[in-house]
N, C-alpha and C. Protein backbone atom coordinates (compact mmCIF):
# COMPACT_ATOMS: atom_id res chain seq x y z
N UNK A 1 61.98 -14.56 -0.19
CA UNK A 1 62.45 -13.20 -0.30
C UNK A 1 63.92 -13.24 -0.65
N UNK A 2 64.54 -12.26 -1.15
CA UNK A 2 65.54 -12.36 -2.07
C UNK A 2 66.34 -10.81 -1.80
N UNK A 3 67.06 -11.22 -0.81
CA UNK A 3 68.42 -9.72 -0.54
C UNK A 3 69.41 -9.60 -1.86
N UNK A 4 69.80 -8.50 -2.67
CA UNK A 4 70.98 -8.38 -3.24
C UNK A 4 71.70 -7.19 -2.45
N UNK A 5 73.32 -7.97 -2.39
CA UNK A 5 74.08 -7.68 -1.81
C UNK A 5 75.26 -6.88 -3.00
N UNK A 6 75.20 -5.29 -3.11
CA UNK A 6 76.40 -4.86 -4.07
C UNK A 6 77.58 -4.40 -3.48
N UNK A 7 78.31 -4.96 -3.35
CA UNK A 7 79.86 -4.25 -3.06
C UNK A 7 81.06 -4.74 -3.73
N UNK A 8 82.13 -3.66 -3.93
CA UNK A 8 83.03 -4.21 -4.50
C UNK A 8 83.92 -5.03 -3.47
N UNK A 9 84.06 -5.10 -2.61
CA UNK A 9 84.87 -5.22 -1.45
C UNK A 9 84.46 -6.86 -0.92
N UNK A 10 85.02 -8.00 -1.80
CA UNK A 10 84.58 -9.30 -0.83
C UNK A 10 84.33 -9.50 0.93
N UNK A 11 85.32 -8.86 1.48
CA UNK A 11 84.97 -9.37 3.12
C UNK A 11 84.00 -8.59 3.58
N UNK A 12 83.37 -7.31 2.51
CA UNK A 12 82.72 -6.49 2.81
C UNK A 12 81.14 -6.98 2.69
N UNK A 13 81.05 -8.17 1.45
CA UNK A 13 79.99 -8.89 1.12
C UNK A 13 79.91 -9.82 1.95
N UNK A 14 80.87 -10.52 2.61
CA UNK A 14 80.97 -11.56 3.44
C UNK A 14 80.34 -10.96 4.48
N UNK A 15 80.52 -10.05 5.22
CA UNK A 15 80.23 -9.64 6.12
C UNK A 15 78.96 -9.94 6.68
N UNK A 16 78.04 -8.52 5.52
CA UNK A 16 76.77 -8.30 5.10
C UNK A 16 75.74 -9.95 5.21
N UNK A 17 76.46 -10.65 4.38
CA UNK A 17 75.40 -12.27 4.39
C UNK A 17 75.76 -12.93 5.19
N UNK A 18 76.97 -12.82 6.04
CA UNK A 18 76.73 -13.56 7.87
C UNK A 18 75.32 -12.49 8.66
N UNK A 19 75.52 -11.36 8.37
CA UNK A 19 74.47 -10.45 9.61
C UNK A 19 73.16 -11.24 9.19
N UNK A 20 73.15 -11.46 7.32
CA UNK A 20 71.70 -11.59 7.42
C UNK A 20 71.61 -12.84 7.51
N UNK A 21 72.36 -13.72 7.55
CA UNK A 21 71.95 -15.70 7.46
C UNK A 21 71.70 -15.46 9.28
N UNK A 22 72.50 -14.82 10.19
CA UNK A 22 72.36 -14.93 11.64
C UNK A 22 71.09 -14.39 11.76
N UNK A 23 70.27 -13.65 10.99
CA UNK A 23 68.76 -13.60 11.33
C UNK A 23 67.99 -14.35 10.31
N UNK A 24 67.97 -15.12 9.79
CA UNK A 24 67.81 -16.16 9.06
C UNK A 24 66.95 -15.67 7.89
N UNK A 25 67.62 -14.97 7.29
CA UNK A 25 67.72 -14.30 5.87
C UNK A 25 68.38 -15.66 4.90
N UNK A 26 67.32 -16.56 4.00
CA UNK A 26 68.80 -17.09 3.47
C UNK A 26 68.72 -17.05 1.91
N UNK A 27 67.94 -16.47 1.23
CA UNK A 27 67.96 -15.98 -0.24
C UNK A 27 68.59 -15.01 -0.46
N UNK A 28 69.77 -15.07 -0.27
CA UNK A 28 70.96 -13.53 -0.75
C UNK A 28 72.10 -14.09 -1.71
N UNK A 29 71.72 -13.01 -2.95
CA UNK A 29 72.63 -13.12 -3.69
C UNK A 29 73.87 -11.76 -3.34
N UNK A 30 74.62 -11.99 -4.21
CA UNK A 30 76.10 -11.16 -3.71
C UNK A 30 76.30 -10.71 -5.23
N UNK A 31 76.76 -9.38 -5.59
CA UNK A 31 77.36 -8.97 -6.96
C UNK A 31 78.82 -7.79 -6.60
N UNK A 32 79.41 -7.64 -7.22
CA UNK A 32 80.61 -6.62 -7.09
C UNK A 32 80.58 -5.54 -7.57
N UNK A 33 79.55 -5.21 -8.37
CA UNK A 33 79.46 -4.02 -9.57
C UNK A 33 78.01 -3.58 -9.43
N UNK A 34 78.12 -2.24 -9.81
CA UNK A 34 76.53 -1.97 -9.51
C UNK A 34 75.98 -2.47 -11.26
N UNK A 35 77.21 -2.76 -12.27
CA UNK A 35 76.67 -2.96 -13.75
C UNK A 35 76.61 -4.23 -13.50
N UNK A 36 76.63 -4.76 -12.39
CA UNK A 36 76.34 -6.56 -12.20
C UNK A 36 74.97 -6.32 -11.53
N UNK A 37 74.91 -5.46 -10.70
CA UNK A 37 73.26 -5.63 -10.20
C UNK A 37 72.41 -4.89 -11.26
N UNK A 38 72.42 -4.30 -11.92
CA UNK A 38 71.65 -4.00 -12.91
C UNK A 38 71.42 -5.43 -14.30
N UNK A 39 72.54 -5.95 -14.33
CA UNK A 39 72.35 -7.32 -14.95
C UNK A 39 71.43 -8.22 -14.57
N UNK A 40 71.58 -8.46 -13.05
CA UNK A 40 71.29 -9.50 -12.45
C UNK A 40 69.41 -8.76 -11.79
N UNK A 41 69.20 -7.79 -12.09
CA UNK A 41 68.06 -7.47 -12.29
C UNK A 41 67.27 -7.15 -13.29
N UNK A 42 67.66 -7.60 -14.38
CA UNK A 42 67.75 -7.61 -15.47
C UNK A 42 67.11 -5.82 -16.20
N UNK A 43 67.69 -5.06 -15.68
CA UNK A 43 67.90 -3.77 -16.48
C UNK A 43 69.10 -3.74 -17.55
N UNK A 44 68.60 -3.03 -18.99
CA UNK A 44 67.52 -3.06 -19.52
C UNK A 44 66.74 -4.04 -20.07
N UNK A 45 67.55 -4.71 -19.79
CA UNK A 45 67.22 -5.72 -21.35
C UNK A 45 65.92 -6.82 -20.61
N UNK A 46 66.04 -7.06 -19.59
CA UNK A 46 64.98 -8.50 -18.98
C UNK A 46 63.74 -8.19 -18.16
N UNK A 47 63.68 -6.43 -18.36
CA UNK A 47 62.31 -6.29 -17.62
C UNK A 47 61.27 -6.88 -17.02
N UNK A 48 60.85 -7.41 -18.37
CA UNK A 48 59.61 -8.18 -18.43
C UNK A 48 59.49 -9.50 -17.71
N UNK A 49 60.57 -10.01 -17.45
CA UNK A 49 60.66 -11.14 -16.86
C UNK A 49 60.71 -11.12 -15.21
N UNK A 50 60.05 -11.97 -14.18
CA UNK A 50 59.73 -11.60 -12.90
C UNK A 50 61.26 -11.48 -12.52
N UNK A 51 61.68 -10.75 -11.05
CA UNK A 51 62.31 -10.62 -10.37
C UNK A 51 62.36 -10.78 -8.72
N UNK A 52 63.07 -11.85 -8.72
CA UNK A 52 62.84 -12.27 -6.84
C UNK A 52 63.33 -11.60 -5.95
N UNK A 53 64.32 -10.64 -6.43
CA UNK A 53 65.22 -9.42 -5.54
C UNK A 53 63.92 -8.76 -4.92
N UNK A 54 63.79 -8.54 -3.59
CA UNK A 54 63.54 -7.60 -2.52
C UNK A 54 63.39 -6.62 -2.01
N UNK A 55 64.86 -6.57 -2.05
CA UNK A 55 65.72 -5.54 -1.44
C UNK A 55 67.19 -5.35 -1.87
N UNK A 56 67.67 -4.92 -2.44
CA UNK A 56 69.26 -4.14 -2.95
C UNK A 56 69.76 -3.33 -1.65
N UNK A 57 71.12 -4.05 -0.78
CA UNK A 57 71.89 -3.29 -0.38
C UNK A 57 73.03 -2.98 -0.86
N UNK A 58 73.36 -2.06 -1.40
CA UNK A 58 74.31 -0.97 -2.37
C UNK A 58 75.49 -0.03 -1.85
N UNK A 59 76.76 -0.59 -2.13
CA UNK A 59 77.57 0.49 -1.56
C UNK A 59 77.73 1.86 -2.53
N UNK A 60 77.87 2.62 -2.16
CA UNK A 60 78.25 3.85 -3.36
C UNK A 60 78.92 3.95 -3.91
N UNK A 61 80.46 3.82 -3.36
CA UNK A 61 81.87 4.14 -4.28
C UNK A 61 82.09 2.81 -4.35
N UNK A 62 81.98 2.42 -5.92
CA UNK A 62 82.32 0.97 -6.75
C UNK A 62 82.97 1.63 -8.07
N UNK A 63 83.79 1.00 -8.47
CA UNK A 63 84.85 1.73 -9.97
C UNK A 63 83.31 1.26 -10.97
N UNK A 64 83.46 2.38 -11.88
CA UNK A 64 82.29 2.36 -13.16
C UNK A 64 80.93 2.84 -12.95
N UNK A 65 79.92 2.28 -13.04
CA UNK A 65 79.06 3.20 -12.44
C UNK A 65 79.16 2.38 -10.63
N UNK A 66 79.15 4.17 -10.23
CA UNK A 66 78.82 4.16 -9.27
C UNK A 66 77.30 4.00 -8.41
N UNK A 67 77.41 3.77 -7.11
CA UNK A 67 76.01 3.09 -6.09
C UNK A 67 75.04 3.92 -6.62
N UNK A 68 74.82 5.37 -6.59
CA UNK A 68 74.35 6.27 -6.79
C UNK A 68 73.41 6.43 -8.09
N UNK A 69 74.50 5.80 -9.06
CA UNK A 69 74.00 6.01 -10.62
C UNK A 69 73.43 4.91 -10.59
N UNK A 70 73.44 3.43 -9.91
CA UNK A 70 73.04 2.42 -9.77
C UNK A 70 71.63 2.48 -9.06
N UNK A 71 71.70 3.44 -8.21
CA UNK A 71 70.03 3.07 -7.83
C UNK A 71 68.86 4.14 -8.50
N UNK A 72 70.10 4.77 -9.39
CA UNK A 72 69.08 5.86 -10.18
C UNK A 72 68.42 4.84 -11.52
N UNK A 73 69.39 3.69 -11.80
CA UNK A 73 68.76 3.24 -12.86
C UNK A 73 67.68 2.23 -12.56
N UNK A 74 67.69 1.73 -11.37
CA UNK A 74 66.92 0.79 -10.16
C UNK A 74 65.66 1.22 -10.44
N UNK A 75 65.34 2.68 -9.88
CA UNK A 75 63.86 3.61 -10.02
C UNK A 75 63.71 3.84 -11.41
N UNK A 76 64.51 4.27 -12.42
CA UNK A 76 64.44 4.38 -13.65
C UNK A 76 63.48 3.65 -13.75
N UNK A 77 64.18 2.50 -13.90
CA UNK A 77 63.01 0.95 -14.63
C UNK A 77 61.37 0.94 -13.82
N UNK A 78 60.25 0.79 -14.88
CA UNK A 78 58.91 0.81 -14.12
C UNK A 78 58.55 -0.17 -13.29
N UNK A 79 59.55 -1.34 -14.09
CA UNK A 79 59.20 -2.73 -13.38
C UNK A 79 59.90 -3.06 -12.13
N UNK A 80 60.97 -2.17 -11.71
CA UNK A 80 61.87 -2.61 -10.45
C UNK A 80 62.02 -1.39 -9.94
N UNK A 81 61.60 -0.35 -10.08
CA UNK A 81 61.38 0.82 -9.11
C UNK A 81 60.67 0.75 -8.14
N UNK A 82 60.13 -0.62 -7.41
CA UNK A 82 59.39 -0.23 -5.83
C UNK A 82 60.74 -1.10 -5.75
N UNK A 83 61.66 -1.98 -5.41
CA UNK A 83 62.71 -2.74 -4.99
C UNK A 83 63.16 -1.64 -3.67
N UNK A 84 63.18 -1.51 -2.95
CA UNK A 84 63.77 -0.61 -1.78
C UNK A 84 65.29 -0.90 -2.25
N UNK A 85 66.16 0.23 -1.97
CA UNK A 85 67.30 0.18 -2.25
C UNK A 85 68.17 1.19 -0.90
N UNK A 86 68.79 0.00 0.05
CA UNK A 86 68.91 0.66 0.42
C UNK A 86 71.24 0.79 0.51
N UNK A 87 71.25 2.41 0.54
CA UNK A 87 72.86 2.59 0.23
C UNK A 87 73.70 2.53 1.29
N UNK A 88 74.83 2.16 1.13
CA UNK A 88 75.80 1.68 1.90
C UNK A 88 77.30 2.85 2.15
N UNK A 89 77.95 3.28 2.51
CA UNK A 89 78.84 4.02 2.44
C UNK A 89 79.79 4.47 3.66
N UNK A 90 81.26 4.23 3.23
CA UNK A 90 82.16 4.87 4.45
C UNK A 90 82.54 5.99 4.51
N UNK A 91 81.94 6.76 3.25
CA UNK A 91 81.99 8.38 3.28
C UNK A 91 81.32 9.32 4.30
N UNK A 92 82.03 9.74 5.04
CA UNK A 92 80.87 10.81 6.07
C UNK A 92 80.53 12.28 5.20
N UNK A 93 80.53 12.17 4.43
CA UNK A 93 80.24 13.10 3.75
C UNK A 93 78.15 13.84 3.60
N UNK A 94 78.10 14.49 4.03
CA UNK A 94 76.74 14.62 4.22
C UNK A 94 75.73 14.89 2.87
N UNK A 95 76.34 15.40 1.91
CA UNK A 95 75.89 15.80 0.68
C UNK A 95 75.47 14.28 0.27
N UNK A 96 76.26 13.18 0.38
CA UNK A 96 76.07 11.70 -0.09
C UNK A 96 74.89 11.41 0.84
N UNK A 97 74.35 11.92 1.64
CA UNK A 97 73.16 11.61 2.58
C UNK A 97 72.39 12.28 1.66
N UNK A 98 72.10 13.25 0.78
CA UNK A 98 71.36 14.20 0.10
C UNK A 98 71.62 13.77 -1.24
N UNK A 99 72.42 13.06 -1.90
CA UNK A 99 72.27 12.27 -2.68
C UNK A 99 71.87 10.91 -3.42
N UNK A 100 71.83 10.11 -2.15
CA UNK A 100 71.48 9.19 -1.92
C UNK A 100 70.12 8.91 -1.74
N UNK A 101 69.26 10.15 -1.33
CA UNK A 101 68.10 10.19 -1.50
C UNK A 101 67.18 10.41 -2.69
N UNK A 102 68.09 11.92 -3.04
CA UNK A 102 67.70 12.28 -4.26
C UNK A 102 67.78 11.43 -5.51
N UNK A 103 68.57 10.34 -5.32
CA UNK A 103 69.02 8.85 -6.41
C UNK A 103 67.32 7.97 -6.04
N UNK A 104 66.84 8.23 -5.06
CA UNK A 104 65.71 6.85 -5.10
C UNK A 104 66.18 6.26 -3.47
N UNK A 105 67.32 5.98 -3.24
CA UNK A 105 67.43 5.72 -1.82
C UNK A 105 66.09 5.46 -1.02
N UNK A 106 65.74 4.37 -0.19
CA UNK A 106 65.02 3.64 0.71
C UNK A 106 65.70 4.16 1.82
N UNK A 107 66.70 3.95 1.98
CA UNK A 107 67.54 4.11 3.76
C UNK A 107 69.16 4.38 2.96
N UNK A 108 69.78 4.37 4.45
CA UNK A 108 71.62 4.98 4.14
C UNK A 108 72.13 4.43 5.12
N UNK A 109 72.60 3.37 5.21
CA UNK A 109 73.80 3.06 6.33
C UNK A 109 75.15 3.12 6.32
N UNK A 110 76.04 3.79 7.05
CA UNK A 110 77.60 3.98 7.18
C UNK A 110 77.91 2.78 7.38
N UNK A 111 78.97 2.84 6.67
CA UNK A 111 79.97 1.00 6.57
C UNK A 111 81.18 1.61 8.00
N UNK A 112 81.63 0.70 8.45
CA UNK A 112 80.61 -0.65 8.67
C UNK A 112 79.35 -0.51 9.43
N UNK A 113 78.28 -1.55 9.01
CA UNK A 113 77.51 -1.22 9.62
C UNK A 113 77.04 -2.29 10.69
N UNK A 114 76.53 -1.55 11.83
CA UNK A 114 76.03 -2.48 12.87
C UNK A 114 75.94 -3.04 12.20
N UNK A 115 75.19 -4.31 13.40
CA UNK A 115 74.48 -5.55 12.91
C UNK A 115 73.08 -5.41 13.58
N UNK A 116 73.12 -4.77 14.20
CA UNK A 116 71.72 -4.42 14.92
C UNK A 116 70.89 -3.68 13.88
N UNK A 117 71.68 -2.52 13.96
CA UNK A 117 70.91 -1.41 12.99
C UNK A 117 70.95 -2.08 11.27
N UNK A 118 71.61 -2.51 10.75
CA UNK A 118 71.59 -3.25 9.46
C UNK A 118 70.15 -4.36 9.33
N UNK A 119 70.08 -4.98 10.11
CA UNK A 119 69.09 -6.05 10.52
C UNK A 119 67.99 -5.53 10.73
N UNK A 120 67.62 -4.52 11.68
CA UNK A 120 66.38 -3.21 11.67
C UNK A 120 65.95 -2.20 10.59
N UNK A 121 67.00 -2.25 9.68
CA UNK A 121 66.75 -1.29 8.96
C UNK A 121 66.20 -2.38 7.35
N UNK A 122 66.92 -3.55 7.13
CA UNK A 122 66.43 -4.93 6.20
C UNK A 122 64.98 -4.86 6.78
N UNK A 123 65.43 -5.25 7.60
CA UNK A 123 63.98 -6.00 8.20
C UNK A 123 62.47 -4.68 8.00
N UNK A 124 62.72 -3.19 8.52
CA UNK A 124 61.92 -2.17 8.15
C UNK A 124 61.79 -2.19 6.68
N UNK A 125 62.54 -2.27 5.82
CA UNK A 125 62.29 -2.37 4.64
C UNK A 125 61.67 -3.30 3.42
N UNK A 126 61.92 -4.66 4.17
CA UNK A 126 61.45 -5.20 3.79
C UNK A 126 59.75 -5.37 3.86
N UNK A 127 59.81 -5.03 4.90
CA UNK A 127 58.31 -4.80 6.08
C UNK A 127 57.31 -4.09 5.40
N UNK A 128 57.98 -2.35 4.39
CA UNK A 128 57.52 -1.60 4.03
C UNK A 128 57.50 -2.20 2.28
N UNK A 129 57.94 -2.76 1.67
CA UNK A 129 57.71 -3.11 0.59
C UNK A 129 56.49 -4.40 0.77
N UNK A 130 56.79 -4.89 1.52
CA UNK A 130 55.41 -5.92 1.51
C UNK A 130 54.14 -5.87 1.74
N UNK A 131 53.91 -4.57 2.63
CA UNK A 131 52.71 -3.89 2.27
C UNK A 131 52.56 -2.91 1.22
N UNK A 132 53.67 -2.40 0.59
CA UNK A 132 53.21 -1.59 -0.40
C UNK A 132 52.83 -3.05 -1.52
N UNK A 133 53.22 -3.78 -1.47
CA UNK A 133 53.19 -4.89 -2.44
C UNK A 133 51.71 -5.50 -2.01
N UNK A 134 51.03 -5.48 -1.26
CA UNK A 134 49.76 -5.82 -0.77
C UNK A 134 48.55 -4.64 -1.13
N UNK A 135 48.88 -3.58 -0.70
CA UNK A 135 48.07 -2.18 -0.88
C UNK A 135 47.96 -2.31 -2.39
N UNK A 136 49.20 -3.14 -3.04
CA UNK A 136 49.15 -2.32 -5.09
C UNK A 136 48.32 -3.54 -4.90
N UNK A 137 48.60 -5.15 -4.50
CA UNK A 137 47.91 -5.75 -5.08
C UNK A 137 46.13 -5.75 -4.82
N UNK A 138 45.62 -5.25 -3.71
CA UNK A 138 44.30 -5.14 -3.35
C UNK A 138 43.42 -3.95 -4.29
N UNK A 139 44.99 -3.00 -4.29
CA UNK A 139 43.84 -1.67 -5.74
C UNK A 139 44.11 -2.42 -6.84
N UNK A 140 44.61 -3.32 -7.31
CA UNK A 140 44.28 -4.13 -8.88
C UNK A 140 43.03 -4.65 -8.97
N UNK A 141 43.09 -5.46 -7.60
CA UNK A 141 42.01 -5.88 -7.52
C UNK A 141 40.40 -5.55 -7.46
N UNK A 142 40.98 -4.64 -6.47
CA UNK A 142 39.43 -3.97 -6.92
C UNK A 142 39.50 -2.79 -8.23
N UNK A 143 40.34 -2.53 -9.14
CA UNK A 143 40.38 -2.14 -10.55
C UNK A 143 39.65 -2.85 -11.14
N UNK A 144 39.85 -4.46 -10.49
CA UNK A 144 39.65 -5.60 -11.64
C UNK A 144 38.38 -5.68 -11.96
N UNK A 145 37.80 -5.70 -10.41
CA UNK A 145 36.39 -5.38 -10.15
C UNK A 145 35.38 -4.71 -10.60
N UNK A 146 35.50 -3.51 -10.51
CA UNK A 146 35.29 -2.50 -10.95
C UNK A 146 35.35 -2.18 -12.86
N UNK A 147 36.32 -3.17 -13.36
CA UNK A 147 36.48 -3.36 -14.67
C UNK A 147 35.28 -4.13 -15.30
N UNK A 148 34.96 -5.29 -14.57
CA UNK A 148 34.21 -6.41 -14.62
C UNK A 148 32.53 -5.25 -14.24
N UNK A 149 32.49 -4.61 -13.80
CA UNK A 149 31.15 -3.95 -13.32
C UNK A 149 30.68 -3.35 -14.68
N UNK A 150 32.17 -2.05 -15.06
CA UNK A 150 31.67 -1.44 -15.76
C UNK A 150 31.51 -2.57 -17.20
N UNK A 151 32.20 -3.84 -17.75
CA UNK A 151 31.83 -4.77 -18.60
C UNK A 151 30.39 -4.62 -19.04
N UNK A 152 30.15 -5.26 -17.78
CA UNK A 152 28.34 -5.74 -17.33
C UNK A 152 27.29 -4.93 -17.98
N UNK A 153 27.66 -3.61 -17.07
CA UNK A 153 26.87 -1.95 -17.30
C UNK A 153 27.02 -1.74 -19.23
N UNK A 154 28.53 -1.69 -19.64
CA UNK A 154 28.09 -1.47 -20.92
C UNK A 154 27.18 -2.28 -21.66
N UNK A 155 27.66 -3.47 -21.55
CA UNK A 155 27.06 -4.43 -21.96
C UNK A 155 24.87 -4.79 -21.72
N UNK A 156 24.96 -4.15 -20.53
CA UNK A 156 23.25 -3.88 -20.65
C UNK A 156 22.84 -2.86 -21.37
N UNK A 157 23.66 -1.33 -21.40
CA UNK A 157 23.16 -0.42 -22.43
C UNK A 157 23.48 -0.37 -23.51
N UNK A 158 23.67 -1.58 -24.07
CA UNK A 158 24.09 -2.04 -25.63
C UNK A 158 22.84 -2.54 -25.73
N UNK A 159 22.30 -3.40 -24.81
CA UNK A 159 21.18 -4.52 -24.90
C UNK A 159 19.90 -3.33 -25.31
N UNK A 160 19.87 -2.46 -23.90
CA UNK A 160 18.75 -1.28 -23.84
C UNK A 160 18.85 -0.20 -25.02
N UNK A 161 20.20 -0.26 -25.70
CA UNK A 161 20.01 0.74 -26.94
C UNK A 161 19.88 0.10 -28.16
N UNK A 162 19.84 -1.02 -28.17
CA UNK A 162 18.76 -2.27 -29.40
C UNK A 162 17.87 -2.28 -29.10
N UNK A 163 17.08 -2.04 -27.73
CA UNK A 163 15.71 -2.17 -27.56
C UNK A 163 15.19 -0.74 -27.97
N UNK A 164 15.97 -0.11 -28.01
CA UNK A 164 15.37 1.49 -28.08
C UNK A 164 14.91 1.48 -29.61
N UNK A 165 16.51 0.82 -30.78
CA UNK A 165 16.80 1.17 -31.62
C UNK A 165 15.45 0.47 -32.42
N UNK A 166 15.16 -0.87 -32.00
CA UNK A 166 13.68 -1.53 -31.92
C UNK A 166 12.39 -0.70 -31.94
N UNK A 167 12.42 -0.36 -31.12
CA UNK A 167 11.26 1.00 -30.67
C UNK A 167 10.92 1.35 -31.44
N UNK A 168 11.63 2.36 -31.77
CA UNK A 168 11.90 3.59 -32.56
C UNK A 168 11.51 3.51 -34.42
N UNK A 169 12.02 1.84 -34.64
CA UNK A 169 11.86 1.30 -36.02
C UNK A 169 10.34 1.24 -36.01
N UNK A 170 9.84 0.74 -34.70
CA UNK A 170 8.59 -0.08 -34.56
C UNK A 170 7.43 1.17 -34.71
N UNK A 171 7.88 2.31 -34.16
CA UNK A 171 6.91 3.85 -33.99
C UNK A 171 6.86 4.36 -35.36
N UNK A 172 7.85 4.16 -36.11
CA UNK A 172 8.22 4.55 -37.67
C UNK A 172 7.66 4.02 -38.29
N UNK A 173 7.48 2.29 -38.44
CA UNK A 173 6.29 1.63 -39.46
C UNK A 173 5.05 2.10 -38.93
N UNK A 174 4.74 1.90 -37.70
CA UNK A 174 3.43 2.51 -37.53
C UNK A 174 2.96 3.87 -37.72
N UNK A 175 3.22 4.56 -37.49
CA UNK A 175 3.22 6.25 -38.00
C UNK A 175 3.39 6.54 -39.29
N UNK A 176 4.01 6.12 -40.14
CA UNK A 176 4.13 5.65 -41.53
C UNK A 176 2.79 4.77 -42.25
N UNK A 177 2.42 3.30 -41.55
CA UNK A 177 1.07 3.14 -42.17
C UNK A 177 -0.15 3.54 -41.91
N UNK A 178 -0.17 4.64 -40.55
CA UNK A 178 -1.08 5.06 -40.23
C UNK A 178 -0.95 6.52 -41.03
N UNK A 179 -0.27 7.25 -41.39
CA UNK A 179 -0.35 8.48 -42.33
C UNK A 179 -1.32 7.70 -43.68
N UNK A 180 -0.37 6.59 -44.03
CA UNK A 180 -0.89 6.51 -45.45
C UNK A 180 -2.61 5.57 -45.32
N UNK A 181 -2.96 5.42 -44.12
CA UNK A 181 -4.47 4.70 -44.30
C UNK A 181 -5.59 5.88 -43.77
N UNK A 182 -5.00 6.90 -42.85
CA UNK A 182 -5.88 8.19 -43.15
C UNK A 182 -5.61 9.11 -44.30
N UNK A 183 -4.60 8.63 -45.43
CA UNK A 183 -4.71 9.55 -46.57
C UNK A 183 -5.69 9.05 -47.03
N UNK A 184 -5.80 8.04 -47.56
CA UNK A 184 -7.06 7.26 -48.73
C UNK A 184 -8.55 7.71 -48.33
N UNK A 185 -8.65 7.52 -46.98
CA UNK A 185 -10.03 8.51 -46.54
C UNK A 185 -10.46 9.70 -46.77
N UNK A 186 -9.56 10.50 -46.56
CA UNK A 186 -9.19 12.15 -46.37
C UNK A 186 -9.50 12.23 -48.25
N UNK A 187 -8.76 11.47 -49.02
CA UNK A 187 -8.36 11.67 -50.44
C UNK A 187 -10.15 11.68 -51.38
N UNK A 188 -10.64 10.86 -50.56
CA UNK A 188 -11.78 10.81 -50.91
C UNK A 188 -12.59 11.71 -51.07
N UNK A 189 -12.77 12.16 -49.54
CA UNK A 189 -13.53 13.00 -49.06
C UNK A 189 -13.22 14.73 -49.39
């Protein structure tokens, strides 16, 4: 599993990957820019290619695009919109609680943040993406299933509508040489 860590603020990143190595978190990368975590998740350009990120913890106020516009482009993308994202901020500002949601936001923690509640709130999130990541993968599966059924099914009434198409040829020659061997009788008579 794979934490990204966005802040502009080094001791602020430092921080963050002591809380999570002390619960033995140890796949965390660190970026400064939210146009570095969009790189390093490869929006736009690397979609297609897998991504080991997790979970994105995101501060909001970073120079350029900001946390906000950063996790709007997060959900944007089809391929990295379940990533829980959750935002970071020393603003008490409550509207940024109502923005932060309305962006895609997973969770909101005030900087600084516990270490308790930071660690409960990773850990819930992570928790909740891994079953959503289980639930998608079990309905593929039975999609897959279900793909493979209906295969089968067409594939017999292809078989049964050659047998029909058979039939049908077979009722036509006969009804056909049977008109023309009671004409010659009839013609006679």
């Amino acid at each position: 599993m794979s934490v990204l860590v966005v802040d502009d603020t080094v001791e602020v990143r430092q921080a963050i990957v002591a809380m999570l190595k002390s619960a033995c978190y140890k796949d965390i990368a660190t970026v400064s820019s939210a146009v570095e975590a969009l790189a390093f998740l490869g929006i736009p350009d690397k979609l297609h290619e897998p991504c080991s990120v997790e979970l994105v913890l995101m501060d909001v106020n970073m120079p350029g695009i900001d946390g906000l516009e950063g996790c709007r482009r997060i959900k944007a993308a089809p391929e990295r919109k379940d990533i829980p994202v959750i935002v970071l901020t020393g603003n008490r500002d409550p509207g940024i609680l109502q923005a932060s949601f309305t962006a895609g936001a997973s969770d909101y923690l005030a900087k600084p943040p516990h270490p308790l509640e930071l660690l409960a709130r990773v850990k819930s999130a992570l928790g909740l993406k891994r079953e959503m990541d289980h639930r998608k993968l079990a309905h593929i599966s039975d999609l897959e299933n279900k793909n493979r059924e209906l295969e089968v099914a067409y594939r017999q009434l292809e078989a049964k509508n050659r047998e029909l198409e058979e039939a049908s040829i077979a009722k036509t020659q006969i009804l056909s040489t049977a008109t023309h061997e009671l004409k010659t009788p009839l013609t006679s008579m």
